[in-house]
N, C-alpha and C. Protein backbone atom coordinates (compact mmCIF):
# COMPACT_ATOMS: atom_id res chain seq x y z
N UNK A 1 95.74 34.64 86.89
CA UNK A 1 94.79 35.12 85.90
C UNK A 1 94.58 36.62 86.12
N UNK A 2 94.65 37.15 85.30
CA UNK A 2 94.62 39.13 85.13
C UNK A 2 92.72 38.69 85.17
N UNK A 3 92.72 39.32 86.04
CA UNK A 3 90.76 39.47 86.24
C UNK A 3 90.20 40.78 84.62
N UNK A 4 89.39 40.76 83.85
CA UNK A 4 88.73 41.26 83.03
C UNK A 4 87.61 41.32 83.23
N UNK A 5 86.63 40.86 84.14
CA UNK A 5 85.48 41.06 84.50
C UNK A 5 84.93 39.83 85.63
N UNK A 6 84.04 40.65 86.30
CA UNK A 6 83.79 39.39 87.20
C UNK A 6 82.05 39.88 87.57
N UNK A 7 81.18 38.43 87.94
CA UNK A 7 79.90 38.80 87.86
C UNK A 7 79.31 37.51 89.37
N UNK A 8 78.45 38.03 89.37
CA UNK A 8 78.16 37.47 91.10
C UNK A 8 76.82 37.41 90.75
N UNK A 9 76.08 35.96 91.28
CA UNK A 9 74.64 35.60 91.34
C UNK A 9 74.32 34.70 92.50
N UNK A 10 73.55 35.00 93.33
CA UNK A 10 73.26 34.29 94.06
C UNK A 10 71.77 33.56 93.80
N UNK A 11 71.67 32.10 93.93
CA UNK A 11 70.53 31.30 94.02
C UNK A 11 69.99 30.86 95.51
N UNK A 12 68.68 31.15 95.79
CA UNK A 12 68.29 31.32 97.17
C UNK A 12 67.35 29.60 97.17
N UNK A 13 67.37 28.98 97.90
CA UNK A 13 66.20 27.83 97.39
C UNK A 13 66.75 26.67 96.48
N UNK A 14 67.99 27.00 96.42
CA UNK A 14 68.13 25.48 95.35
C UNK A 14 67.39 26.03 94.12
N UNK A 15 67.13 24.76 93.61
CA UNK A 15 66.26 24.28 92.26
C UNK A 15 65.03 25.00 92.38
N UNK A 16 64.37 24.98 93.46
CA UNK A 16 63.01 25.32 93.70
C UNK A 16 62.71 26.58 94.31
N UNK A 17 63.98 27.46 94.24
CA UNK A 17 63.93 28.92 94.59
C UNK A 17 63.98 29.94 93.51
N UNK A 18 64.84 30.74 93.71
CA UNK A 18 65.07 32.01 92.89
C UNK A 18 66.34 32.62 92.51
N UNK A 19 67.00 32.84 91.67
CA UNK A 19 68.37 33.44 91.27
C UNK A 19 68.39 35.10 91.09
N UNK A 20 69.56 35.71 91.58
CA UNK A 20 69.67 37.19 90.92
C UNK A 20 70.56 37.42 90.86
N UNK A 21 71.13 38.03 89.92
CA UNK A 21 72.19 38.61 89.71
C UNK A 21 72.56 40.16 90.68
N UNK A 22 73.85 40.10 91.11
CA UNK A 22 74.11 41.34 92.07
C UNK A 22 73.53 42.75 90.80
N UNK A 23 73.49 42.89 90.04
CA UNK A 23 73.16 43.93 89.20
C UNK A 23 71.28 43.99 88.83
N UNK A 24 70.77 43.08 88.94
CA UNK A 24 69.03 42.37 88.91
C UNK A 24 68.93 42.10 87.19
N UNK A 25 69.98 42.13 86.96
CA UNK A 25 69.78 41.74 85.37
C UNK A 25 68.86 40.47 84.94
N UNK A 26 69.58 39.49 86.37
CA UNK A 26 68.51 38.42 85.93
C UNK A 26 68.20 38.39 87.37
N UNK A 27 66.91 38.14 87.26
CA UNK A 27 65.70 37.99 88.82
C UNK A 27 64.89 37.10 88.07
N UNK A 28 64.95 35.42 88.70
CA UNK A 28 64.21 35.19 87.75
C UNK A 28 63.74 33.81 89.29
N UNK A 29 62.89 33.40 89.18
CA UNK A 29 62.23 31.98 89.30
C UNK A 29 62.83 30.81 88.59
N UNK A 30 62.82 29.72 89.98
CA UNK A 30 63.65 28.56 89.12
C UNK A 30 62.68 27.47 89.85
N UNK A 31 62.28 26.74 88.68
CA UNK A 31 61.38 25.32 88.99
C UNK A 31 62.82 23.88 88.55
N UNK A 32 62.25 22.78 89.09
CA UNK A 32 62.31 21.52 89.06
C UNK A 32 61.78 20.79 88.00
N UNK A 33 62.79 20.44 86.12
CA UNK A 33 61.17 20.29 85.58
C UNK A 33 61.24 18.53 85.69
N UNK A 34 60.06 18.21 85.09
CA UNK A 34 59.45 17.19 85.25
C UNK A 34 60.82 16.05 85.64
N UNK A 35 61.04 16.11 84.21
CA UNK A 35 62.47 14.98 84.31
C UNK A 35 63.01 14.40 85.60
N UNK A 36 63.13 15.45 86.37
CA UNK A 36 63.92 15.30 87.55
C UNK A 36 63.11 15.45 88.91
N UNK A 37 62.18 14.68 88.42
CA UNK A 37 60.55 14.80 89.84
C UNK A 37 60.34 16.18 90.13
N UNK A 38 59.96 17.36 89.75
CA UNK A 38 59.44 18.17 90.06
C UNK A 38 58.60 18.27 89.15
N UNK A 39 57.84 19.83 89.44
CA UNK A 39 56.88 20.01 89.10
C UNK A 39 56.58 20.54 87.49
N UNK A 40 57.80 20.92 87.20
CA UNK A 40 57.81 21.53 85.60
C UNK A 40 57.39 23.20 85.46
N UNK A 41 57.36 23.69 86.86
CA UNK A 41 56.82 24.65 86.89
C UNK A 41 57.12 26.16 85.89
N UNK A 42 56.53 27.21 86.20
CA UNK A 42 56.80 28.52 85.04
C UNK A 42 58.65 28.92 85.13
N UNK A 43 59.28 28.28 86.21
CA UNK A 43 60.31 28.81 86.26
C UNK A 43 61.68 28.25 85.60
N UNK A 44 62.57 28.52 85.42
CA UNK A 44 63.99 28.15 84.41
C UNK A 44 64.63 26.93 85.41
N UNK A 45 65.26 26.60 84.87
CA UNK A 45 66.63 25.60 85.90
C UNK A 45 67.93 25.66 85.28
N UNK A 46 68.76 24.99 86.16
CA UNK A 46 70.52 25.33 86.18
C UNK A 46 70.75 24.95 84.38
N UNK A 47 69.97 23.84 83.93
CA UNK A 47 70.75 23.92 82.58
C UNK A 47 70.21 24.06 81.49
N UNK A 48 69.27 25.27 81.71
CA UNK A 48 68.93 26.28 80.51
C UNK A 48 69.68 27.44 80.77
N UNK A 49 69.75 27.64 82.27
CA UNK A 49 71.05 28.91 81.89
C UNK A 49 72.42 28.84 81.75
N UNK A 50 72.82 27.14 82.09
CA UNK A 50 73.93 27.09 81.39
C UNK A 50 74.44 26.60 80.26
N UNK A 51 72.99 26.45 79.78
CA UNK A 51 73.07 26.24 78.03
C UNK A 51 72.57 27.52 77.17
N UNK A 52 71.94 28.09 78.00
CA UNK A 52 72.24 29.84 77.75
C UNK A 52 73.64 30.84 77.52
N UNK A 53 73.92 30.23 79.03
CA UNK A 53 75.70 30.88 78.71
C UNK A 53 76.67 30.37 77.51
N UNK A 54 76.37 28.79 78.03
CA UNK A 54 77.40 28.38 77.12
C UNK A 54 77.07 28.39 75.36
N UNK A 55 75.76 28.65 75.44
CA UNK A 55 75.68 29.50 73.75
C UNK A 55 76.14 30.55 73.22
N UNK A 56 76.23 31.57 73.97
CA UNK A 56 76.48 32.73 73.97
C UNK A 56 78.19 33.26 73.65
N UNK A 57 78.52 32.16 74.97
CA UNK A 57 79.81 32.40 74.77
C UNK A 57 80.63 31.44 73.79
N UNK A 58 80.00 30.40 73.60
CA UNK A 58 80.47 29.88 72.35
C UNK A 58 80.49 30.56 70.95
N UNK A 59 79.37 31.21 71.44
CA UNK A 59 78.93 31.80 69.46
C UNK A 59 80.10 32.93 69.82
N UNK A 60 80.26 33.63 70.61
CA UNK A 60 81.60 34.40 70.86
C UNK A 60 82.94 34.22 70.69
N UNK A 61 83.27 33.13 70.81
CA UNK A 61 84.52 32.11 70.45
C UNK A 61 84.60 32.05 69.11
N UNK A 62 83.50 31.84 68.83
CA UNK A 62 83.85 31.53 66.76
C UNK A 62 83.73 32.73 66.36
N UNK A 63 83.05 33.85 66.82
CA UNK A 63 83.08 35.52 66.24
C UNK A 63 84.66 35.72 66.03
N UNK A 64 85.17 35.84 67.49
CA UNK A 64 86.58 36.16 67.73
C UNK A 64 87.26 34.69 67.03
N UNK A 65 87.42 34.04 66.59
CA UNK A 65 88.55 32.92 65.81
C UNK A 65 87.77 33.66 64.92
N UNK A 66 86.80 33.72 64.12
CA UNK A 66 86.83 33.95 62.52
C UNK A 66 87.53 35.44 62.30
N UNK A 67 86.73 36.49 63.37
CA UNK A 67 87.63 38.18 63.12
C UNK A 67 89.37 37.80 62.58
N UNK A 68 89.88 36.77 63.73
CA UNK A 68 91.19 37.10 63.57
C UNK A 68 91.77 35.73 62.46
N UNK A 69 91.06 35.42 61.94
CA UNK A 69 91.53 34.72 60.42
C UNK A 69 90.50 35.23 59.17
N UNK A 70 90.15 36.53 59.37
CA UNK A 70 89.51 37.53 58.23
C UNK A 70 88.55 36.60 57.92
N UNK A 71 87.71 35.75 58.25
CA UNK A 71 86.46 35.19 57.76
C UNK A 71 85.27 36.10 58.07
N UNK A 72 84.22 36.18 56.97
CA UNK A 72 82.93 36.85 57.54
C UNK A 72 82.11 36.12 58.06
N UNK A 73 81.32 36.09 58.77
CA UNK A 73 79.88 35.70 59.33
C UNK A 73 78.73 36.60 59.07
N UNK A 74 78.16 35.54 58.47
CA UNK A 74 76.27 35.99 58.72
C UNK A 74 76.03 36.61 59.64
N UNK A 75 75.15 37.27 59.74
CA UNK A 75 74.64 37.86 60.73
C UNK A 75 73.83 36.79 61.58
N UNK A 76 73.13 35.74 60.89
CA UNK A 76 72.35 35.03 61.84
C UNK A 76 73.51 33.97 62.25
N UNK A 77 74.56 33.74 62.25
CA UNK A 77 75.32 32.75 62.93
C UNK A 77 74.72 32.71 64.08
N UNK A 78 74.61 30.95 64.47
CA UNK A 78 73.82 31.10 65.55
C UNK A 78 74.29 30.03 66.53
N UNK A 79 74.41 29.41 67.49
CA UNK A 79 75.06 28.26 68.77
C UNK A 79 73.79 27.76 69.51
N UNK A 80 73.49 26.81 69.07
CA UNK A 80 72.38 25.83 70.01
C UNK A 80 72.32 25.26 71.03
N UNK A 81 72.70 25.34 72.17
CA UNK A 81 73.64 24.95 73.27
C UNK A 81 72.08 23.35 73.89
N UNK A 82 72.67 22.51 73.56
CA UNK A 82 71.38 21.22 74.19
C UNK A 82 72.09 20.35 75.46
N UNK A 83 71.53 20.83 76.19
CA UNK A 83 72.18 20.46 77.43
C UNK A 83 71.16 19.23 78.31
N UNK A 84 71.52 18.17 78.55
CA UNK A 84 71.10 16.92 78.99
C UNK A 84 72.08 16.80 80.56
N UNK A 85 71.11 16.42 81.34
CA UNK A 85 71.35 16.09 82.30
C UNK A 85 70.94 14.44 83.01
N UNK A 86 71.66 13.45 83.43
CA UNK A 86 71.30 12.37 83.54
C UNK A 86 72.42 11.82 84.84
N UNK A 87 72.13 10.34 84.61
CA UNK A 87 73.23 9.65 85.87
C UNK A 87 74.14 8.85 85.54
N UNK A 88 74.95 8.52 85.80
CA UNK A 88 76.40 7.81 85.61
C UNK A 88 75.83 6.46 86.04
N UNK A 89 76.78 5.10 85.57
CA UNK A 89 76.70 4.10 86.02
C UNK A 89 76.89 3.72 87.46
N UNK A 90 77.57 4.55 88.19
CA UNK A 90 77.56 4.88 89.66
C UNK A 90 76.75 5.70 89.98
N UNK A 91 75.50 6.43 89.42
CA UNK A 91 74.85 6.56 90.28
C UNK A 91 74.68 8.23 90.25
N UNK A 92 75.82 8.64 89.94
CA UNK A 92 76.25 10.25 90.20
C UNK A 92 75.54 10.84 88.79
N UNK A 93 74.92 12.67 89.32
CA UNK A 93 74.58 13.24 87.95
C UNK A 93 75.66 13.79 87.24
N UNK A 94 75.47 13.49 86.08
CA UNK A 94 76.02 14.13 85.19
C UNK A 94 75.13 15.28 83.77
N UNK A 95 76.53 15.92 83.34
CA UNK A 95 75.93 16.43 82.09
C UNK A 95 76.30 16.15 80.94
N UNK A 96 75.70 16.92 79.95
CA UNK A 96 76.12 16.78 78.55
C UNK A 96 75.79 17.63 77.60
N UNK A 97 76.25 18.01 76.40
CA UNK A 97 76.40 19.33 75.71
C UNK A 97 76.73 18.90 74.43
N UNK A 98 75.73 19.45 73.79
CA UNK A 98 75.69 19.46 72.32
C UNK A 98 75.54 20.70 71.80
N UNK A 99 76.54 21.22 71.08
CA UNK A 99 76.66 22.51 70.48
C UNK A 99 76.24 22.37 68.96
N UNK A 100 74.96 23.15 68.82
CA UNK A 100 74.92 23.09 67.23
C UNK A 100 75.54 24.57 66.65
N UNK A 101 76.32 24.42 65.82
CA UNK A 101 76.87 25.62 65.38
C UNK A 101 76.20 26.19 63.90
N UNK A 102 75.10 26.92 63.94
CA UNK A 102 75.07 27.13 62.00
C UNK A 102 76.05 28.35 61.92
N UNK A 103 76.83 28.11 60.72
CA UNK A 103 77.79 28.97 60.46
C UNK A 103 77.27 29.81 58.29
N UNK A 104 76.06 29.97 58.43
CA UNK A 104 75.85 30.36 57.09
C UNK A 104 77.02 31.04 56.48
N UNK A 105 77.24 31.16 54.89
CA UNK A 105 78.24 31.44 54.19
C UNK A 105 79.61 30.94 54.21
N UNK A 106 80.20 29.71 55.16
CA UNK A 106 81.25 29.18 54.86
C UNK A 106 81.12 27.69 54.63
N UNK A 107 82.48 27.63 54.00
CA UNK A 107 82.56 26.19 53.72
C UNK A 107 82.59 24.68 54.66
N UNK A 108 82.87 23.85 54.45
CA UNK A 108 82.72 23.00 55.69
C UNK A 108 83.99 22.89 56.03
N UNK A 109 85.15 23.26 55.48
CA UNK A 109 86.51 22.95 56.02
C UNK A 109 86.60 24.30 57.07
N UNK A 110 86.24 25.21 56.32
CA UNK A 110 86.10 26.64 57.15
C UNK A 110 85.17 26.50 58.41
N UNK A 111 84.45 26.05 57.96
CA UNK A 111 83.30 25.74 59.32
C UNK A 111 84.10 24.98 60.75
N UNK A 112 84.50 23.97 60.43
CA UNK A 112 84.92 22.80 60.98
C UNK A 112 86.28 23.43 61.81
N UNK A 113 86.90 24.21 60.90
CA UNK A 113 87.68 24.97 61.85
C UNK A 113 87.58 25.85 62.61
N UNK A 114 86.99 26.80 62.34
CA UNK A 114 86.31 27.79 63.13
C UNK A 114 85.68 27.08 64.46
N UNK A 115 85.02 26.15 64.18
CA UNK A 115 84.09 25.77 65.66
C UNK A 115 85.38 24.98 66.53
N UNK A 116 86.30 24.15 65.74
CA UNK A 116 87.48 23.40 66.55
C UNK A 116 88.12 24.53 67.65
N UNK A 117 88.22 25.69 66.51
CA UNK A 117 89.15 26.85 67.24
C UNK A 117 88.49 27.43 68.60
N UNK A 118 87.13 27.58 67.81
CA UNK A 118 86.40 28.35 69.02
C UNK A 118 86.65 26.89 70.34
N UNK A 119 86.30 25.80 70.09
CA UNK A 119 85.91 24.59 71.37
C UNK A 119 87.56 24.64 72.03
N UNK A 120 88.50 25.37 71.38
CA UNK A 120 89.98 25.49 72.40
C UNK A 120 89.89 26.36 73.03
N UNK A 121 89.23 27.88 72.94
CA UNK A 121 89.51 28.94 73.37
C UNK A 121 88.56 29.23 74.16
N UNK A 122 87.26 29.04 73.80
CA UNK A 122 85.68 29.00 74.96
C UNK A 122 86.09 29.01 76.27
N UNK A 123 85.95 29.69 76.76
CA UNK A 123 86.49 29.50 78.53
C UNK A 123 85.38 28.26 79.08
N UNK A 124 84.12 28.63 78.24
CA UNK A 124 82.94 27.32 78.83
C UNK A 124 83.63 26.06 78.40
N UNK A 125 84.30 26.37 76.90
CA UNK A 125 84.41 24.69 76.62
C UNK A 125 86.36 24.05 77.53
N UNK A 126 86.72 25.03 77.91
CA UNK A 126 87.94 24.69 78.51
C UNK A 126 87.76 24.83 80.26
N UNK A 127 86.42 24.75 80.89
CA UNK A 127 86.09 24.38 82.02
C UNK A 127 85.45 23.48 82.14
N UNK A 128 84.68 22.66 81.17
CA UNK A 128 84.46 21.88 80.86
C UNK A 128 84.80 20.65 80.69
N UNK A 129 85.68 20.54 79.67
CA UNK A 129 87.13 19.86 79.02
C UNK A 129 87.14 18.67 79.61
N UNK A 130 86.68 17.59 79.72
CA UNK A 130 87.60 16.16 80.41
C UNK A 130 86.59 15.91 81.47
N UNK A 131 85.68 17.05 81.81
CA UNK A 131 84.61 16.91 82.73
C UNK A 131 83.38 16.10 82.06
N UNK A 132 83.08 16.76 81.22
CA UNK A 132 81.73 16.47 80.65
C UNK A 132 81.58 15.88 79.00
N UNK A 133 80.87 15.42 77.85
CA UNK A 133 80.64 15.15 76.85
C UNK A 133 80.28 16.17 76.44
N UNK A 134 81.00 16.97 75.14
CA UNK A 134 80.82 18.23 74.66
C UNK A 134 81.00 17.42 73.16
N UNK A 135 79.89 17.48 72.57
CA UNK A 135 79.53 17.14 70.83
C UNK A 135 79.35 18.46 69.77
N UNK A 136 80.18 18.78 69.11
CA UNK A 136 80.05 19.77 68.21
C UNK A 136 79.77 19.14 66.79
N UNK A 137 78.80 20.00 66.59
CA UNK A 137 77.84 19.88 65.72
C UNK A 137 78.05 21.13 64.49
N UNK A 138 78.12 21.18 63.28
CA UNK A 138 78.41 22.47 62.29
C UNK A 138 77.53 22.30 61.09
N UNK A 139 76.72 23.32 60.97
CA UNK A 139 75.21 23.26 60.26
C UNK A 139 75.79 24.50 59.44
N UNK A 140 75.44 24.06 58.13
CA UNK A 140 75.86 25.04 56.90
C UNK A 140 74.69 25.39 55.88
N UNK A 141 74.33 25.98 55.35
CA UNK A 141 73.39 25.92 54.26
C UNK A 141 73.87 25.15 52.97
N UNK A 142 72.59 24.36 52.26
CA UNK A 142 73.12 23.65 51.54
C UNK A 142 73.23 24.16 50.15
């Protein structure tokens, strides 16, 4: 892999500590919420920021597939990243990911492709891949 960028965060405390990024971009507090016996406290956990990322970089995936098949996007195109965390029939945690995609101003065949294209190329959704339940979802105006 030709490296293009690389980013470093360390989490101090688990669940119930603190994360920062080597740059302090993010310095943030991380609670336990309820769901998972803690306290629910003021602070974030692992899968709001990785339903953070993986919004982000999803809605990035369909920018870049629509640029390079001349489609426009709204400006509010937007990626809902709903991330569920639970246990396997053995016992083990797992996750799960529901991507809502609104794609205002295209059609649903256009839509439907665009988000297919983006869920091949997503580096989130191709680390993912075979690991986890990834549901794409494509919200259009009616």
């Amino acid at each position: 892999m030709k490296k293009l960028y690389a980013a470093s965060s360390t989490a101090v405390g688990g669940r119930k500590g603190h994360v920062t990024t080597d740059d302090k971009k993010i310095d943030m507090e991380l609670s336990v919420p309820k769901g998972l016996g803690g306290d629910g406290g003021k602070g974030t956990n692992p899968e709001q920021l990785f339903g953070s990322a993986y919004a982000a970089c999803f809605g990035g995936a369909i920018q870049m597939v629509a640029e390079s098949k001349d489609v426009k996007l709204g400006g509010d195109m937007s990626v809902t990243a709903n991330i569920e965390i639970g246990k396997t029939k053995d016992g083990d945690l797992q996750l799960k990911a529901i991507l809502d995609c609104y794609l205002p101003g295209v059609d649903v065949e256009t839509g439907e492709d665009l988000v297919n294209k983006a869920h091949e190329v997503c580096p989130y959704s191709r680390a993912t891949r075979d690991n986890i339940t990834v549901t794409l979802n494509l919200l259009l105006d009616e």
